[in-house]
Structures are given as structure tokens and as C-alpha cells.
C-alpha atoms as a PDB file:
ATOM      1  CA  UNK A   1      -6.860 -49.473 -33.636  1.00  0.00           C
ATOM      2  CA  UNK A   2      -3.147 -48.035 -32.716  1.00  0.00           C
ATOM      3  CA  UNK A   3      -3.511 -50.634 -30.129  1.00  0.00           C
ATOM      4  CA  UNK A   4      -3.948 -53.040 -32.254  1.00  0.00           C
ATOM      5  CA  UNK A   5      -1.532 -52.012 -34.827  1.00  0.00           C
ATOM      6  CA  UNK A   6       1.061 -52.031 -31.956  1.00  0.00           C
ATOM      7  CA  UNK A   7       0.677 -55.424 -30.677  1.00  0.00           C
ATOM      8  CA  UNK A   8       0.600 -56.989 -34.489  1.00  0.00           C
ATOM      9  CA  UNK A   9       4.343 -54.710 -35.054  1.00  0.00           C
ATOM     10  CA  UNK A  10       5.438 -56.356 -32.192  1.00  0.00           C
ATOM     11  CA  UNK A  11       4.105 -60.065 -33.345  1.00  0.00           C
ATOM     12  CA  UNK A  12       6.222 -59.500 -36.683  1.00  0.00           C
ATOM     13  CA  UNK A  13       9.179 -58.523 -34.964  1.00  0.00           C
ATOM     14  CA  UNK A  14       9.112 -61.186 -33.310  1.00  0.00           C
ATOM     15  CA  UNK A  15       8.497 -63.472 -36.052  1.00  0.00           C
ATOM     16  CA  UNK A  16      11.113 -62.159 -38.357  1.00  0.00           C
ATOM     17  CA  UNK A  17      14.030 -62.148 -35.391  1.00  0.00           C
ATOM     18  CA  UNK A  18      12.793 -65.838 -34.805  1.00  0.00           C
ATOM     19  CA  UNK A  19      12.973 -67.073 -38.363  1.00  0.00           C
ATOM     20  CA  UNK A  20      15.116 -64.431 -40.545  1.00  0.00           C
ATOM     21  CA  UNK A  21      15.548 -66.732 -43.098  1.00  0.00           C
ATOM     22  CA  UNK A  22      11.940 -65.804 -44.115  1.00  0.00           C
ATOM     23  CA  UNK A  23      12.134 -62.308 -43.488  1.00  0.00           C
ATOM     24  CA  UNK A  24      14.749 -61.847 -46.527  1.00  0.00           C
ATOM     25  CA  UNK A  25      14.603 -58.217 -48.248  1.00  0.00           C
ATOM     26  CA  UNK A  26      14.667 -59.528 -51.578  1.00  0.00           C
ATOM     27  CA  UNK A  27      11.266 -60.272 -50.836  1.00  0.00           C
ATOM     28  CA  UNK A  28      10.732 -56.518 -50.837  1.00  0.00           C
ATOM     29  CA  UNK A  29       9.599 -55.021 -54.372  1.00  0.00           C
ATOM     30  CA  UNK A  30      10.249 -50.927 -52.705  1.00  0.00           C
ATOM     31  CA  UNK A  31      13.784 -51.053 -50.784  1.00  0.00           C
ATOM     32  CA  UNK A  32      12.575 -47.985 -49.078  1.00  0.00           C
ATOM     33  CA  UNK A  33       9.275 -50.116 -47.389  1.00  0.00           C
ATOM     34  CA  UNK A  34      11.496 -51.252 -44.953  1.00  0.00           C
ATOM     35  CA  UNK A  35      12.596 -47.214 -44.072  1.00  0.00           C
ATOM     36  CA  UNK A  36       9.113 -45.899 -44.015  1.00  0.00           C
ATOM     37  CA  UNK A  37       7.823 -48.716 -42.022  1.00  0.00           C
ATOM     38  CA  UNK A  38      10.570 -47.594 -39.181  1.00  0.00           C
ATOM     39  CA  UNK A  39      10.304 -43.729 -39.658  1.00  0.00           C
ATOM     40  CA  UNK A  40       6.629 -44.527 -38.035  1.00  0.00           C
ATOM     41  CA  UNK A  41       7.112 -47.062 -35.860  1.00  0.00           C
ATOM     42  CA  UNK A  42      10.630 -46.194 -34.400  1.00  0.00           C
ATOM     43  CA  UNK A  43      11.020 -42.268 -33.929  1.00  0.00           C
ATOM     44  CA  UNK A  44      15.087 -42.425 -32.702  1.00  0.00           C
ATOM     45  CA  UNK A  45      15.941 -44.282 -36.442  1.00  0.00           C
ATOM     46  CA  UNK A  46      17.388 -41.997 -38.982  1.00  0.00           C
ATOM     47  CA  UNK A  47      17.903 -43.901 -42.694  1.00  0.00           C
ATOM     48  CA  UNK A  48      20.409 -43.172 -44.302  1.00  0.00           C
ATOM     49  CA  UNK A  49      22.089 -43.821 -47.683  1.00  0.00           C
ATOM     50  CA  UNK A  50      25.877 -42.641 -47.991  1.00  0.00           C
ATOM     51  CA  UNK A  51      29.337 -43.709 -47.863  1.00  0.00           C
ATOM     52  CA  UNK A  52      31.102 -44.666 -44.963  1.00  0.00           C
ATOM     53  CA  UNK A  53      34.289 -43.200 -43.078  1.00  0.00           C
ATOM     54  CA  UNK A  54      37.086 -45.531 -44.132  1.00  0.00           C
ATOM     55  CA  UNK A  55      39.056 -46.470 -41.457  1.00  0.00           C
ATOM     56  CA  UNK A  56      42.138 -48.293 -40.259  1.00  0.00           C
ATOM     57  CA  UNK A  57      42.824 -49.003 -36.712  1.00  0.00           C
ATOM     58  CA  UNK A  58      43.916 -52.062 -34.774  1.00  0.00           C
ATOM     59  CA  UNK A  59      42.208 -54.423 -32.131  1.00  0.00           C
ATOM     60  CA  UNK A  60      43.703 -55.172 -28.277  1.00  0.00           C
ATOM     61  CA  UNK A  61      46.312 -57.865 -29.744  1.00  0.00           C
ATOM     62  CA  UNK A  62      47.833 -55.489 -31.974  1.00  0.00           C
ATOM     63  CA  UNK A  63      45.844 -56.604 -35.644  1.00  0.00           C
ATOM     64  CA  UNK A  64      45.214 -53.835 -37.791  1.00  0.00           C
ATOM     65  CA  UNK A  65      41.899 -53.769 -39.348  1.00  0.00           C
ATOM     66  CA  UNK A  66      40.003 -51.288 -41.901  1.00  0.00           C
ATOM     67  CA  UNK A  67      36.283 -51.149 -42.757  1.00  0.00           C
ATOM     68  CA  UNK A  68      37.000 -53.391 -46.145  1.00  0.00           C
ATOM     69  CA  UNK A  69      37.610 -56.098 -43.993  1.00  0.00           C
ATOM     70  CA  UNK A  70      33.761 -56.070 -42.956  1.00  0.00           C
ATOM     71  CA  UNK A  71      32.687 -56.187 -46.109  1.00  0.00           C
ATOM     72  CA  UNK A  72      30.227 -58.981 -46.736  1.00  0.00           C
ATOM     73  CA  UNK A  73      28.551 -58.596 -43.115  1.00  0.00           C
ATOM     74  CA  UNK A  74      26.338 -55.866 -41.863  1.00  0.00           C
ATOM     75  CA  UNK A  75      28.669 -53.956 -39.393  1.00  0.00           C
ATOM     76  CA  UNK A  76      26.695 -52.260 -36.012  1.00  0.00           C
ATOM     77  CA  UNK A  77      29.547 -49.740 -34.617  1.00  0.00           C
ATOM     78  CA  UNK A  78      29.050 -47.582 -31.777  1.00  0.00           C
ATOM     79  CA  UNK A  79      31.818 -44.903 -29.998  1.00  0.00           C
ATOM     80  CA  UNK A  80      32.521 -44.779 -26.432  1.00  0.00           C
ATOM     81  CA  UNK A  81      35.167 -44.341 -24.056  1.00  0.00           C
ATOM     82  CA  UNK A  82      36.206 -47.139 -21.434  1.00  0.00           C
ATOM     83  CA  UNK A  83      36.422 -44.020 -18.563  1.00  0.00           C
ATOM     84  CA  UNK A  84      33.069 -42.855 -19.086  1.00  0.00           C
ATOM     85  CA  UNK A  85      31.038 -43.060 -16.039  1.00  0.00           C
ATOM     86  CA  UNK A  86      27.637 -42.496 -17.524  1.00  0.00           C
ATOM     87  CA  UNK A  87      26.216 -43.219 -21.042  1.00  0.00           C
ATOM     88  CA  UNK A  88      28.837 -45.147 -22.250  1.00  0.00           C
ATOM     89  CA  UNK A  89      28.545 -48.228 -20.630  1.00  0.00           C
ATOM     90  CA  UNK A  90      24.910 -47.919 -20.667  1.00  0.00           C
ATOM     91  CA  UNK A  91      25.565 -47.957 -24.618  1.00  0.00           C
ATOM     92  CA  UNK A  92      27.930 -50.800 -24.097  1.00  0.00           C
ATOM     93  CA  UNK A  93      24.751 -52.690 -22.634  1.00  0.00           C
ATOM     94  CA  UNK A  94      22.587 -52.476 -24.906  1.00  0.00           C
ATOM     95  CA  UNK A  95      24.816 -52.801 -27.794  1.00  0.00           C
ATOM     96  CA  UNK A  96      25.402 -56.247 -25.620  1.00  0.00           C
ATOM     97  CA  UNK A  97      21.673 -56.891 -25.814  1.00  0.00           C
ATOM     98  CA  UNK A  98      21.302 -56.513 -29.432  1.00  0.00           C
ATOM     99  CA  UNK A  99      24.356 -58.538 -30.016  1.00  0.00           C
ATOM    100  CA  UNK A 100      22.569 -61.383 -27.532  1.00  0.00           C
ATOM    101  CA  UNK A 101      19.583 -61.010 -30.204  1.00  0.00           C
ATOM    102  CA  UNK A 102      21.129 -61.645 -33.337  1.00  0.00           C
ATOM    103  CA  UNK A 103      23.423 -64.122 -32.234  1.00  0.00           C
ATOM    104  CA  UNK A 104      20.322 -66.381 -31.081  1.00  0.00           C
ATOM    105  CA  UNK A 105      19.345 -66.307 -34.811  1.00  0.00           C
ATOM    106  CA  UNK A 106      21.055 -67.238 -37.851  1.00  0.00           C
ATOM    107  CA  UNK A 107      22.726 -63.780 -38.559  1.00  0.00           C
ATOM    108  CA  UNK A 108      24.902 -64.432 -36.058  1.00  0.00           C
ATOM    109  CA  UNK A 109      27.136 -64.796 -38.891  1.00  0.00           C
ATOM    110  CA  UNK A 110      26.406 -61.959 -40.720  1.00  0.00           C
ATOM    111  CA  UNK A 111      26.892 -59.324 -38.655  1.00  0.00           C
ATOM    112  CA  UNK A 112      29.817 -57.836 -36.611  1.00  0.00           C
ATOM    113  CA  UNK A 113      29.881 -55.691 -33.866  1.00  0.00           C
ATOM    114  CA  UNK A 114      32.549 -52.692 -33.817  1.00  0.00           C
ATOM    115  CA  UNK A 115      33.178 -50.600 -30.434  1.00  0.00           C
ATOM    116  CA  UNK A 116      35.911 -47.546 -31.184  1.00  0.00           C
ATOM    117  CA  UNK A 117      37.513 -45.914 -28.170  1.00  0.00           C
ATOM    118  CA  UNK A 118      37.467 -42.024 -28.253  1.00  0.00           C
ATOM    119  CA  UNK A 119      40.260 -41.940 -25.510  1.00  0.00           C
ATOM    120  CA  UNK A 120      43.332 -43.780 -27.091  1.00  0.00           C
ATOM    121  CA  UNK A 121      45.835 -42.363 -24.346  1.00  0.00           C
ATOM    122  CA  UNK A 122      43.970 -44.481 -21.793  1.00  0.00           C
ATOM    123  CA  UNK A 123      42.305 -47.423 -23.005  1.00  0.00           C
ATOM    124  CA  UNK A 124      45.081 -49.478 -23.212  1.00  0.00           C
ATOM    125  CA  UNK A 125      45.073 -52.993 -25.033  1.00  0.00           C
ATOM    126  CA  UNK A 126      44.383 -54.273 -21.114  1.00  0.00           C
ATOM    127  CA  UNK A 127      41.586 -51.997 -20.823  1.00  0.00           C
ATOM    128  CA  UNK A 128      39.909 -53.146 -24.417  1.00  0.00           C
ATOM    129  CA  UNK A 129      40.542 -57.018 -23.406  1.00  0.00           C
ATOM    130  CA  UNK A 130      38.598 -57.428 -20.695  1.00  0.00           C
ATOM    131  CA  UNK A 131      35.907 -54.254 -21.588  1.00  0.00           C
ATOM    132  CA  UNK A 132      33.900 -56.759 -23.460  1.00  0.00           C
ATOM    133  CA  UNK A 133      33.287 -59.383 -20.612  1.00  0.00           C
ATOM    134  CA  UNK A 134      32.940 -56.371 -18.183  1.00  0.00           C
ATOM    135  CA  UNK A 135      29.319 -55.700 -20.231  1.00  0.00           C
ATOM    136  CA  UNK A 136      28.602 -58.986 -21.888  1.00  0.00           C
ATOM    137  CA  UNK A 137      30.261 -58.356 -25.143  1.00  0.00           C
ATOM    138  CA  UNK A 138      30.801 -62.055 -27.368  1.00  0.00           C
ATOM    139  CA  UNK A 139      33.951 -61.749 -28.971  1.00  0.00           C
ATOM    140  CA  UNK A 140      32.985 -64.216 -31.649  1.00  0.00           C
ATOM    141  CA  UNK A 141      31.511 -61.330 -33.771  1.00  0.00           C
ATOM    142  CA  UNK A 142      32.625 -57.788 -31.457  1.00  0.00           C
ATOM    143  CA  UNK A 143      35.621 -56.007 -31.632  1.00  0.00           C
ATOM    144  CA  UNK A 144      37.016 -53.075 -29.578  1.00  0.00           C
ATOM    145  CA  UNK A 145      39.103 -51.084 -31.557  1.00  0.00           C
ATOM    146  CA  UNK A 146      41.643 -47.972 -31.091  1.00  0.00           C
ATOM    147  CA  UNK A 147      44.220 -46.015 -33.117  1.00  0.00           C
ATOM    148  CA  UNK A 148      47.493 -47.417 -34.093  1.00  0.00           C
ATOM    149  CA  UNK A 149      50.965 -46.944 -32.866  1.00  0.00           C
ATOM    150  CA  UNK A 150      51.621 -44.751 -35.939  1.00  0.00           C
ATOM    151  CA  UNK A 151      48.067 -42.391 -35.788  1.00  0.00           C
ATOM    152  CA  UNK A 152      47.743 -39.584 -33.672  1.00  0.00           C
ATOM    153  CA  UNK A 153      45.861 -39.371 -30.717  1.00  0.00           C
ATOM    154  CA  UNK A 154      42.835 -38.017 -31.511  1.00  0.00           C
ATOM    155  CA  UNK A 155      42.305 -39.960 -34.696  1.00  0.00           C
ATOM    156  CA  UNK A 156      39.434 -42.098 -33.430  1.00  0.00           C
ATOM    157  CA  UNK A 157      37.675 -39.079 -32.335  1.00  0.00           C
ATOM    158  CA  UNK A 158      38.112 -37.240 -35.473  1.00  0.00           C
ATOM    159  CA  UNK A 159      36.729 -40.672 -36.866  1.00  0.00           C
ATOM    160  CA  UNK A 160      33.879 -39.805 -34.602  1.00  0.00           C
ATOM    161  CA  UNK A 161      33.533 -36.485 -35.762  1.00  0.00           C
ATOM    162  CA  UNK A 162      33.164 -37.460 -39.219  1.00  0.00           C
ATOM    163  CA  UNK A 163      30.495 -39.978 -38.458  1.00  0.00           C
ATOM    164  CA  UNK A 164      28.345 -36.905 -37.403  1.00  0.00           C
ATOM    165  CA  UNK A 165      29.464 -36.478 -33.541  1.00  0.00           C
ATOM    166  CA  UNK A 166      30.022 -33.300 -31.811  1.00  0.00           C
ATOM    167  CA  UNK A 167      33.362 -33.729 -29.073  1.00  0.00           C
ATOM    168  CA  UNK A 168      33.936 -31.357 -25.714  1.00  0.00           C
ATOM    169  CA  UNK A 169      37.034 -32.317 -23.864  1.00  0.00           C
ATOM    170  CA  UNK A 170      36.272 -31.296 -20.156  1.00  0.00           C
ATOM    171  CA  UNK A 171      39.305 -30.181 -17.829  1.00  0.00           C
ATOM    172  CA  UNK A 172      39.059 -33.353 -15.638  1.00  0.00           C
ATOM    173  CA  UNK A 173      39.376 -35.664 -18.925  1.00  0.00           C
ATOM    174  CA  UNK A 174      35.598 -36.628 -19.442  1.00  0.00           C
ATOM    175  CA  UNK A 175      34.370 -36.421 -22.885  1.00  0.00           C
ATOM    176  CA  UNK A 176      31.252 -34.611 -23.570  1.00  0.00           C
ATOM    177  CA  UNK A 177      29.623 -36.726 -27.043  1.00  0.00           C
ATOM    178  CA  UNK A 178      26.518 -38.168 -28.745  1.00  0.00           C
ATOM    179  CA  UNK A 179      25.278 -41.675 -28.195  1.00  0.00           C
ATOM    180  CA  UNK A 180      24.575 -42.941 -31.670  1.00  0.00           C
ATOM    181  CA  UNK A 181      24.546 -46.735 -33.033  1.00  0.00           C
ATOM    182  CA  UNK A 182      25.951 -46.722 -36.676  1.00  0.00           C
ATOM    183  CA  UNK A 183      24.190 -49.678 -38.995  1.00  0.00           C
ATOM    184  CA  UNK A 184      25.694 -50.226 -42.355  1.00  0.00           C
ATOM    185  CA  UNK A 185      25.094 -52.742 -45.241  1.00  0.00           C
ATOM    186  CA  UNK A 186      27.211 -55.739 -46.070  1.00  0.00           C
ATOM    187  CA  UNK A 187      28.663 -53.438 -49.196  1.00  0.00           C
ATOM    188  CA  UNK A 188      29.861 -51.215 -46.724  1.00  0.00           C
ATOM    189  CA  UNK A 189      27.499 -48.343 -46.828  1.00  0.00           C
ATOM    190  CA  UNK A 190      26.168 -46.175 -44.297  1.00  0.00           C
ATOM    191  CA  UNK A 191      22.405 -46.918 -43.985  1.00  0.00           C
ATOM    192  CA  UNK A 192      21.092 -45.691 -40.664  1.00  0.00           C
ATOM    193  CA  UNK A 193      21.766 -44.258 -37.346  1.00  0.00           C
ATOM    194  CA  UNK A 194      19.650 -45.429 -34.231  1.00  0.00           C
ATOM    195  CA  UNK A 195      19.981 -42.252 -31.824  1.00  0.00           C
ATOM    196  CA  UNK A 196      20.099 -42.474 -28.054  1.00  0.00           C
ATOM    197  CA  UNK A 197      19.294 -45.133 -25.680  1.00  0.00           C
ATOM    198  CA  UNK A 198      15.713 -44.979 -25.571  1.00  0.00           C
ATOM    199  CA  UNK A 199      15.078 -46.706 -29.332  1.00  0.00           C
ATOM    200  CA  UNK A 200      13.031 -50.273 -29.282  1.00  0.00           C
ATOM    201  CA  UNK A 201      15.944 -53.391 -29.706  1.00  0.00           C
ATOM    202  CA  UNK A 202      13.710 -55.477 -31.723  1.00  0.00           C
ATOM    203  CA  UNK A 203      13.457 -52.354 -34.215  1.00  0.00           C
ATOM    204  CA  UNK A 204      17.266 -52.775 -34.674  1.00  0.00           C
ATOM    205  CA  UNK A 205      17.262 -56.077 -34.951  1.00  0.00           C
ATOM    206  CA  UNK A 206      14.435 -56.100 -37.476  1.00  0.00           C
ATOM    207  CA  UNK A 207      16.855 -53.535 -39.684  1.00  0.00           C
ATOM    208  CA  UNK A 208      19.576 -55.735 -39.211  1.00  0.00           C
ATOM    209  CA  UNK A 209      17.866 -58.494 -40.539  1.00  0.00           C
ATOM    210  CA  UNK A 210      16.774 -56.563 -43.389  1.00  0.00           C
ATOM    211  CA  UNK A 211      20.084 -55.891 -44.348  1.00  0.00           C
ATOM    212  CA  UNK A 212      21.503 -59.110 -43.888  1.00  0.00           C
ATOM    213  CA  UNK A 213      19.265 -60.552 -46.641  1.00  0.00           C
ATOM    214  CA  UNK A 214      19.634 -57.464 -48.704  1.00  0.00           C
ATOM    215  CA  UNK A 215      20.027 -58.678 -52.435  1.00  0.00           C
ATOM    216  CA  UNK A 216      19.965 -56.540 -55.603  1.00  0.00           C
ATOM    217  CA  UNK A 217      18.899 -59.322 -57.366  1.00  0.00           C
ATOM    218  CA  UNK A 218      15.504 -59.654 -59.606  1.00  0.00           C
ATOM    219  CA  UNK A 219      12.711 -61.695 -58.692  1.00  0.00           C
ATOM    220  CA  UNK A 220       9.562 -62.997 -59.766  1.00  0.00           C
ATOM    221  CA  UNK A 221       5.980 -62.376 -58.487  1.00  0.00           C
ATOM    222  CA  UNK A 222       4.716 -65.543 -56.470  1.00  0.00           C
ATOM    223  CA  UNK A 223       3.352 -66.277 -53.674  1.00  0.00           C
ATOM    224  CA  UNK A 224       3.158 -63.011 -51.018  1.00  0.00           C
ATOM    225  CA  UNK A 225       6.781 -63.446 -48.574  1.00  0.00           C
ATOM    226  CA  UNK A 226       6.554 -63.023 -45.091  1.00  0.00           C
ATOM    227  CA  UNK A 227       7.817 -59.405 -44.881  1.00  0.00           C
ATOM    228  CA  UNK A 228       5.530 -58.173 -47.558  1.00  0.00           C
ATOM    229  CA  UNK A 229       2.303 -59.659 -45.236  1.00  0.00           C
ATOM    230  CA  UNK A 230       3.805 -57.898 -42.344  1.00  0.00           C
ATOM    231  CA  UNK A 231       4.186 -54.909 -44.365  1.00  0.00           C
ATOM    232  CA  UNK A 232       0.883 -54.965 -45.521  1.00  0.00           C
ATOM    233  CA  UNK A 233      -0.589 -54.801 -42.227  1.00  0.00           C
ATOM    234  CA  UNK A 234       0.432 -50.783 -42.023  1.00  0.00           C
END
């Protein structure tokens, strides 16, 4: 039966990446189906319902950019240094993959991609320019961002800090930090983290999706949506 269970999950995923226009969260009469249904399926997804760290920093070319500016699109952000030798570009790569995902779909307008550099000093607007191509990072909707000329230092890592992740500075400059992928809603709110490497794409796609068809709005009863027969299968 958990065999079966796990091969239909998979089928919806699949079906609701494919055609998200379907797969709308309106559709959804409890927002908190969609949370449930990934506590049990997806055990490295923590939901989440808060504000987000504001933020004001500026991309390789000098633009300065906040977190209002994302407003209207569901915003995946992730922190990582360009030095790292381990996890970070690992993170970079799958961030890559998931951005590969959506952009095959119609979100690919809907959602942007942020990368933040915890090591200002060194990852200089050369080093953010040609990070992106180094992992397979579209620029149409991903930006790599860093502090301003006016911000200290260790802003961006403060930023970190206050998105929940713990800092050691070693003595030969490596940074010592949590790999967490930051999801939040096209109103700007902080919705879920997806911890580690080791969580399922689709699963983050699905969410995304969710969220990019988020409405508020009422809605009558008709005919069954897509979502709520995949739901109904658990």
C-alpha cells in the first residue's frame, strides 16, 4: 500500500509541475492541505507562516534592490558563499535544478530566484557575474545579491542570522553555516524552509506551484479540481 501511495505522489507531482495551471490553490477549501500533505510526504520541509527579513542590498551591476520589489512573485532565496568548497555549490546546483523545473512550466514568471553572499569582502561584482553560469543559474528570473557600498560587512550574514542560521568564522576564512532554501509567498511572507540537500525537487516545485496560484479569493463548490483529487488520494 505505501508502495502504492508512493508511486501515485509521484504521478501528481508530476502532473501538477506539467500543467500548473490546473493545480491552482484556490482550488483548495483548507490552505493548510497543502502543509500536511508535505509534513508526510517530505520530512526536510518545515511550513511556516511569518514575516520576512526586509532587506536592501544590490545586484553585480550595482542596482539596489529590497524584498518589496519581489512582491507579486513567489521568491526561492538561498545563502552561500562563492569560496565555499563544499555545500555551497552543491546548494547552488540544485537551486539550478529547481530553477530548470519551474522555468519549463508556466511559473517561470512567477517566481524569482535570490542567491545572497555571506562573504561580501570577497565576492566581488566579478565573482557574482559569472557565479551563475559557473552552476547553471538563468538570469532571466535569479539574482546574486551582496551588501551595498554603504552597509557593513557582515550585513548579509546578520541577514542570515535572522533568517534562522547559525555563523562560525574559521581562522582560514571558511564559513561554518546551515544549508536552508527559503520559500515565500507572492505577498512577501515567509512560508517554508526546505532543509538540507537531501529534500525531493519535485516536492519544492509542487509548493512553489501552490503558492504561485495562491488566491484569497472565494469560490464556489463545482466540479472536484485537480489538486483536491490528488489530495484525496492520502
Amino acid at each position: 500500500m505505501k508502495l502504492l501511495l508512493a508511486i501515485l505522489f509521484a504521478l501528481a507531482v508530476g502532473a501538477l509541475t506539467a500543467i500548473p495551471m490546473m493545480a491552482s490553490t484556490h482550488d483548495i477549501k483548507d490552505k493548510s492541505k497543502l502543509d500536511r500533505l508535505m509534513g508526510d510526504k517530505e520530512r526536510y520541509f518545515q511550513p511556516l507562516e511569518k514575516e520576512a527579513p526586509d532587506f536592501t542590498l544590490q545586484n553585480a551591476d550595482g542596482k539596489v534592490v529590497s524584498r518589496a520589489d519581489f512582491r507579486g512573485k513567489v521568491v526561492v532565496l538561498h545563502f552561500i558563499y562563492a569560496g565555499c568548497p563544499d555545500v555551497c555549490p552543491l546548494h547552488a546546483d540544485r537551486i539550478a535544478q529547481i530553477q530548470e523545473m519551474v522555468n519549463q512550466t508556466l511559473m517561470k514568471e512567477q517566481v524569482q530566484f535570490i542567491t545572497i553572499t555571506t562573504d561580501p569582502q570577497n565576492d566581488t561584482p566579478d565573482v557574482l557575474r559569472v557565479y551563475g553560469a559557473a552552476h547553471g543559474l538563468d538570469p532571466v528570473n535569479w539574482v546574486f545579491l551582496t551588501t551595498t557600498h554603504d552597509q557593513p560587512e557582515d550585513a548579509t550574514r546578520r541577514l542570515a542570522e535572522a533568517h534562522g542560521h547559525k555563523f562560525t568564522k574559521t581562522e582560514d576564512g571558511y564559513q561554518v553555516h546551515s544549508i536552508v532554501t527559503h520559500i515565500f509567498d507572492t505577498q512577501g511572507r515567509w512560508r517554508a524552509n526546505f532543509h538540507g540537500l537531501r529534500f525531493e525537487p519535485n516536492n519544492l516545485v509542487l509548493f512553489i506551484n501552490a503558492l504561485a496560484k495562491e488566491t484569497d479569493k472565494p469560490h464556489g463548490h463545482g466540479e472536484r479540481s485537480l489538486w483536491d483529487k490528488v489530495t484525496g488520494l492520502f
